[in-house]
N, C-alpha and C. Protein backbone atom coordinates (compact mmCIF):
# COMPACT_ATOMS: atom_id res chain seq x y z
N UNK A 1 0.85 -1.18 0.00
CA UNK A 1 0.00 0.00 0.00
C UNK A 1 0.90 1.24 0.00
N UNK A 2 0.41 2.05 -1.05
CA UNK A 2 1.46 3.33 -1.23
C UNK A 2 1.42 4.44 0.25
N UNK A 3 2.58 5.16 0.37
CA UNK A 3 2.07 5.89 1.99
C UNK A 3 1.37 7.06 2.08
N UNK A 4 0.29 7.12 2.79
CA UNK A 4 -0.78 7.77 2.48
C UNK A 4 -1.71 7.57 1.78
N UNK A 5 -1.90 6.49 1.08
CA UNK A 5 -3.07 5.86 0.45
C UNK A 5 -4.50 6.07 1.55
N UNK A 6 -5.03 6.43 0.95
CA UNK A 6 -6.53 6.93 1.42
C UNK A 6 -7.50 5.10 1.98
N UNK A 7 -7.64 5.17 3.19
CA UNK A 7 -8.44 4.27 3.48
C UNK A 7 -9.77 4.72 4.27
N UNK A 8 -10.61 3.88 4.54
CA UNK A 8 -12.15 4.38 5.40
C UNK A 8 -11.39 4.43 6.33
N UNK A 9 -12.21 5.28 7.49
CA UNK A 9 -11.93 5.14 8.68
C UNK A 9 -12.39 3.83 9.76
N UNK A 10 -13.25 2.98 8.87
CA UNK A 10 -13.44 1.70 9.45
C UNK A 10 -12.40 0.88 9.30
N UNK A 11 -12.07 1.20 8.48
CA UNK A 11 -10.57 -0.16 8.03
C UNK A 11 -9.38 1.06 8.39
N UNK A 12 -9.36 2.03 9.01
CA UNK A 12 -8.40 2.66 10.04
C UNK A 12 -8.55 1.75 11.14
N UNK A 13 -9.67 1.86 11.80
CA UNK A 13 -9.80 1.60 13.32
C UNK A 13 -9.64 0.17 13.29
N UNK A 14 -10.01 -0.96 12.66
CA UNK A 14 -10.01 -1.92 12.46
C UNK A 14 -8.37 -2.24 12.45
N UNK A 15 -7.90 -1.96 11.23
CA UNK A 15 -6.29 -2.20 11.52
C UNK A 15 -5.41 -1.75 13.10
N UNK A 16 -5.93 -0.32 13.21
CA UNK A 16 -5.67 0.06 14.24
C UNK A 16 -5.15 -0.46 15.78
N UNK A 17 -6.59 -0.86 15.52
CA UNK A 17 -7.35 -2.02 17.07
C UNK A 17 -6.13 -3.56 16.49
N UNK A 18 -6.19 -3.74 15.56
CA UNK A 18 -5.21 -5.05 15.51
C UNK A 18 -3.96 -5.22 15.29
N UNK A 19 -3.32 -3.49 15.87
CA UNK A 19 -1.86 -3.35 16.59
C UNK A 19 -1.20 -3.10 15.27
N UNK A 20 -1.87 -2.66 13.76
CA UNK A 20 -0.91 -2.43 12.72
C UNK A 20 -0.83 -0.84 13.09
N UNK A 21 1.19 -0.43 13.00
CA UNK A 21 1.25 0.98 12.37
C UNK A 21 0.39 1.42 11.81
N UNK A 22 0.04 3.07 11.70
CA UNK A 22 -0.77 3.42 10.87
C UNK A 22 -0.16 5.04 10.26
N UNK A 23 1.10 5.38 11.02
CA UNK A 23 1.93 6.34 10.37
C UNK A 23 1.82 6.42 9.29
N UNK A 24 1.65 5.39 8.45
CA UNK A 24 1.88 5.45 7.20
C UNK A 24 0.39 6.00 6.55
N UNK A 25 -0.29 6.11 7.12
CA UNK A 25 -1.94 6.72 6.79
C UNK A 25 -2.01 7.73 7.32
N UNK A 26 -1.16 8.41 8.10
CA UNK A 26 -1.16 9.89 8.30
C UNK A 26 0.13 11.07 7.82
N UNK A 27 -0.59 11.93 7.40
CA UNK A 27 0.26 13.52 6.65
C UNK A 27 0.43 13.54 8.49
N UNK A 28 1.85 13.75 8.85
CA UNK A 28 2.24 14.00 10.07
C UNK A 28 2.58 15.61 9.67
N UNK A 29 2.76 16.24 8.37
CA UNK A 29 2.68 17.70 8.28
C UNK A 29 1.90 18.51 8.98
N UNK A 30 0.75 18.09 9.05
CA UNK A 30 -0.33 18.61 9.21
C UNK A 30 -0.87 18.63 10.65
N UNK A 31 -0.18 17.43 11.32
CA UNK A 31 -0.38 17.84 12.95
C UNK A 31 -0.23 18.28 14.09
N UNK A 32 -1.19 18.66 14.79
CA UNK A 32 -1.43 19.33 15.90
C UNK A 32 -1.19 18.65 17.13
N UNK A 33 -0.94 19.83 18.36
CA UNK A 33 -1.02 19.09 19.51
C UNK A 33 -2.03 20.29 20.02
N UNK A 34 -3.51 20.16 20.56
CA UNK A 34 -4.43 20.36 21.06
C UNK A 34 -4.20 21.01 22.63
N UNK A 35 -4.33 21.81 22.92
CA UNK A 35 -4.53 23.01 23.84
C UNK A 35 -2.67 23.02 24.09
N UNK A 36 -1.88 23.17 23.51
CA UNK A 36 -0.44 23.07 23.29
C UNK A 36 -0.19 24.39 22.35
N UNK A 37 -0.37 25.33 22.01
CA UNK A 37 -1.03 26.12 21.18
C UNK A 37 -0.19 27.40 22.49
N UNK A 38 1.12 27.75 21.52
CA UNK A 38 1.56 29.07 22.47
C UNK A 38 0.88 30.43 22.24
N UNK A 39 1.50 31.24 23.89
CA UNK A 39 1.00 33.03 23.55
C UNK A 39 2.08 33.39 23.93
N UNK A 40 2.53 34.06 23.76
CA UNK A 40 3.85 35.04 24.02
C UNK A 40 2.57 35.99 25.20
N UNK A 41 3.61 35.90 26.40
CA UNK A 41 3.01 36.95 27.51
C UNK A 41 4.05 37.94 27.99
N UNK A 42 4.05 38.58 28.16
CA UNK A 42 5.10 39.90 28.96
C UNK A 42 4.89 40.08 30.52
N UNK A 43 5.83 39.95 31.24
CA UNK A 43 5.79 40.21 32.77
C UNK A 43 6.85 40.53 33.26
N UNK A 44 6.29 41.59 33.91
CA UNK A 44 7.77 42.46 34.48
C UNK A 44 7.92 41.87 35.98
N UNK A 45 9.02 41.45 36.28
CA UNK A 45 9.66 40.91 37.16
C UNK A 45 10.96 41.65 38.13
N UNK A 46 10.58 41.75 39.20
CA UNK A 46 11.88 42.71 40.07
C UNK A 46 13.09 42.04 39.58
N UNK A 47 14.21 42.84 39.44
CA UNK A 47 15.65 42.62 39.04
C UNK A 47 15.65 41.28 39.98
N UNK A 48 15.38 41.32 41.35
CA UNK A 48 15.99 40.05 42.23
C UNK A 48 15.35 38.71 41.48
N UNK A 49 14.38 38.76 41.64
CA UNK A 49 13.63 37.33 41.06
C UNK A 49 14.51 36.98 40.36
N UNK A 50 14.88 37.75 39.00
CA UNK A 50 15.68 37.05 37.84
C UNK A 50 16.80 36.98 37.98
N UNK A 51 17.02 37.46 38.99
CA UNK A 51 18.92 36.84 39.62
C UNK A 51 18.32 35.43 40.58
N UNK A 52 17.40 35.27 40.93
CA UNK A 52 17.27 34.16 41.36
C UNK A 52 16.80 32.96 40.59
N UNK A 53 15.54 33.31 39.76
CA UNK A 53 15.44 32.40 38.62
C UNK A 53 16.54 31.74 38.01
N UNK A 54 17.62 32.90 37.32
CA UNK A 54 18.61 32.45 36.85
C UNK A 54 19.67 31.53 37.47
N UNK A 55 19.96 31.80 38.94
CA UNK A 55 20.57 30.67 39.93
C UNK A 55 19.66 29.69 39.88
N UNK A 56 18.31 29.64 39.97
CA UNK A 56 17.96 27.91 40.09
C UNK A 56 18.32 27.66 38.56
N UNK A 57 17.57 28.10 37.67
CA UNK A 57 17.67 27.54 36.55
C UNK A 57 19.01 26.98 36.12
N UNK A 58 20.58 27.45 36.71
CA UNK A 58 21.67 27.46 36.47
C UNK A 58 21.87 25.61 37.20
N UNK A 59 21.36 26.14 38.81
CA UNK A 59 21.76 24.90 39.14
C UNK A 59 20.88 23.12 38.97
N UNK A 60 19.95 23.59 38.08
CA UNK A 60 19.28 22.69 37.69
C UNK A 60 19.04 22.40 35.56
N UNK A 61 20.26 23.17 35.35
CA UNK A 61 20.74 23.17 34.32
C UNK A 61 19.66 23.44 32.39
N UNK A 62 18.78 24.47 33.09
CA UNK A 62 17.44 24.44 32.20
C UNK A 62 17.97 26.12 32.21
N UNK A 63 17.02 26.56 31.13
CA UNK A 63 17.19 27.89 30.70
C UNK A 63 16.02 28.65 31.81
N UNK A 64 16.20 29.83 32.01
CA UNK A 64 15.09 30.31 32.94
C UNK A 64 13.71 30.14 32.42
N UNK A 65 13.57 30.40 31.15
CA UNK A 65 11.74 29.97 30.53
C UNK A 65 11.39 28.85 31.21
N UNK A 66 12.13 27.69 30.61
CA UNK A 66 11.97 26.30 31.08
C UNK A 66 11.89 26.22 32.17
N UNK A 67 12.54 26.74 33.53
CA UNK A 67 12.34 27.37 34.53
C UNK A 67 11.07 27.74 35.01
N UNK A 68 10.39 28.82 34.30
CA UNK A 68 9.73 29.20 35.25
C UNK A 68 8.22 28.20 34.44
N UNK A 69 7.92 28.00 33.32
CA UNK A 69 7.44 27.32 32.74
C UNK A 69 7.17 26.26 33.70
N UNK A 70 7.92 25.40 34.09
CA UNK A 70 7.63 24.04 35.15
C UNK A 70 7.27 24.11 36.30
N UNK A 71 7.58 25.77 36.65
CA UNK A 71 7.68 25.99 38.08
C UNK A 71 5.59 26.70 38.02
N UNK A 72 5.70 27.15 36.84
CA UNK A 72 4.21 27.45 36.54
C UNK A 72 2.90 26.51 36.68
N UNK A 73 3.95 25.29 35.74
CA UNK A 73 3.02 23.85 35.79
C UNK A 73 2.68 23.41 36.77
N UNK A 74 3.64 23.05 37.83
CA UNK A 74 3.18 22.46 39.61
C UNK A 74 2.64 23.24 39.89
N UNK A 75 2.56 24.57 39.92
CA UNK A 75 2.05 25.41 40.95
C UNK A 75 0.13 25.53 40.45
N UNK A 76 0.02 25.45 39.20
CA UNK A 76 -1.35 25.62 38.65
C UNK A 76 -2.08 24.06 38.96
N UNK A 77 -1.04 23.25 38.79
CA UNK A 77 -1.47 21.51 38.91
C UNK A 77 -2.21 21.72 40.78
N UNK A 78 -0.83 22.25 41.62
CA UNK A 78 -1.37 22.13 42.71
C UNK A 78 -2.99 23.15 43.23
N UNK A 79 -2.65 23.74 42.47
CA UNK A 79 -3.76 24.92 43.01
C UNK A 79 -5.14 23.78 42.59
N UNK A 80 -5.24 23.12 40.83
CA UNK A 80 -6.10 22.34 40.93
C UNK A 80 -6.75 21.23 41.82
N UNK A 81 -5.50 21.22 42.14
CA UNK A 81 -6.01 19.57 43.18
C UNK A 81 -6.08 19.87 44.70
N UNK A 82 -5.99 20.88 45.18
CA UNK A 82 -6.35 22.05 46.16
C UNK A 82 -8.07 22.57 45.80
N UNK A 83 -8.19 22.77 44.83
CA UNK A 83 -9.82 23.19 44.47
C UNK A 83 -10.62 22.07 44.55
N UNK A 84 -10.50 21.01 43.94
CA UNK A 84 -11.12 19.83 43.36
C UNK A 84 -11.30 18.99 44.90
């Protein structure tokens, strides 16, 4: 079967479900990752923070985005499971 050859989506799921690859039936050009979708935000931050950001980030060997990015993730994760 040529790659990308057009099949139903019944004989997708069907192959699917019986553990065949199916890469080969998808334009991976074309995809998305779903609420993964960046914004560029601006925040002004006291000089200290970012001398401190930059020491953790240093000693945990990540750039400060990545930094504060993860440090964003637990903190919103926890606040959820604090609400819930």
């Amino acid at each position: 079967m040529a790659k990308n050859e057009a099949i139903t989506p019944e004989e997708f799921d069907r192959r699917f479900e019986a553990g065949e690859s199916m890469l080969k039936h998808c334009d991976l050009s074309k995809a998305t990752r779903p609420g993964r979708q960046k914004e560029r935000i601006n925040v002004d931050i006291p000089r200290w923070m970012i001398e401190k950001l930059d020491r953790y980030a240093g000693l945990n060997g990540v750039a400060r985005q990545a930094l504060i990015k993860v440090w964003l993730a637990e903190r919103i994760k926890a606040e959820e499971e604090q609400a819930a």
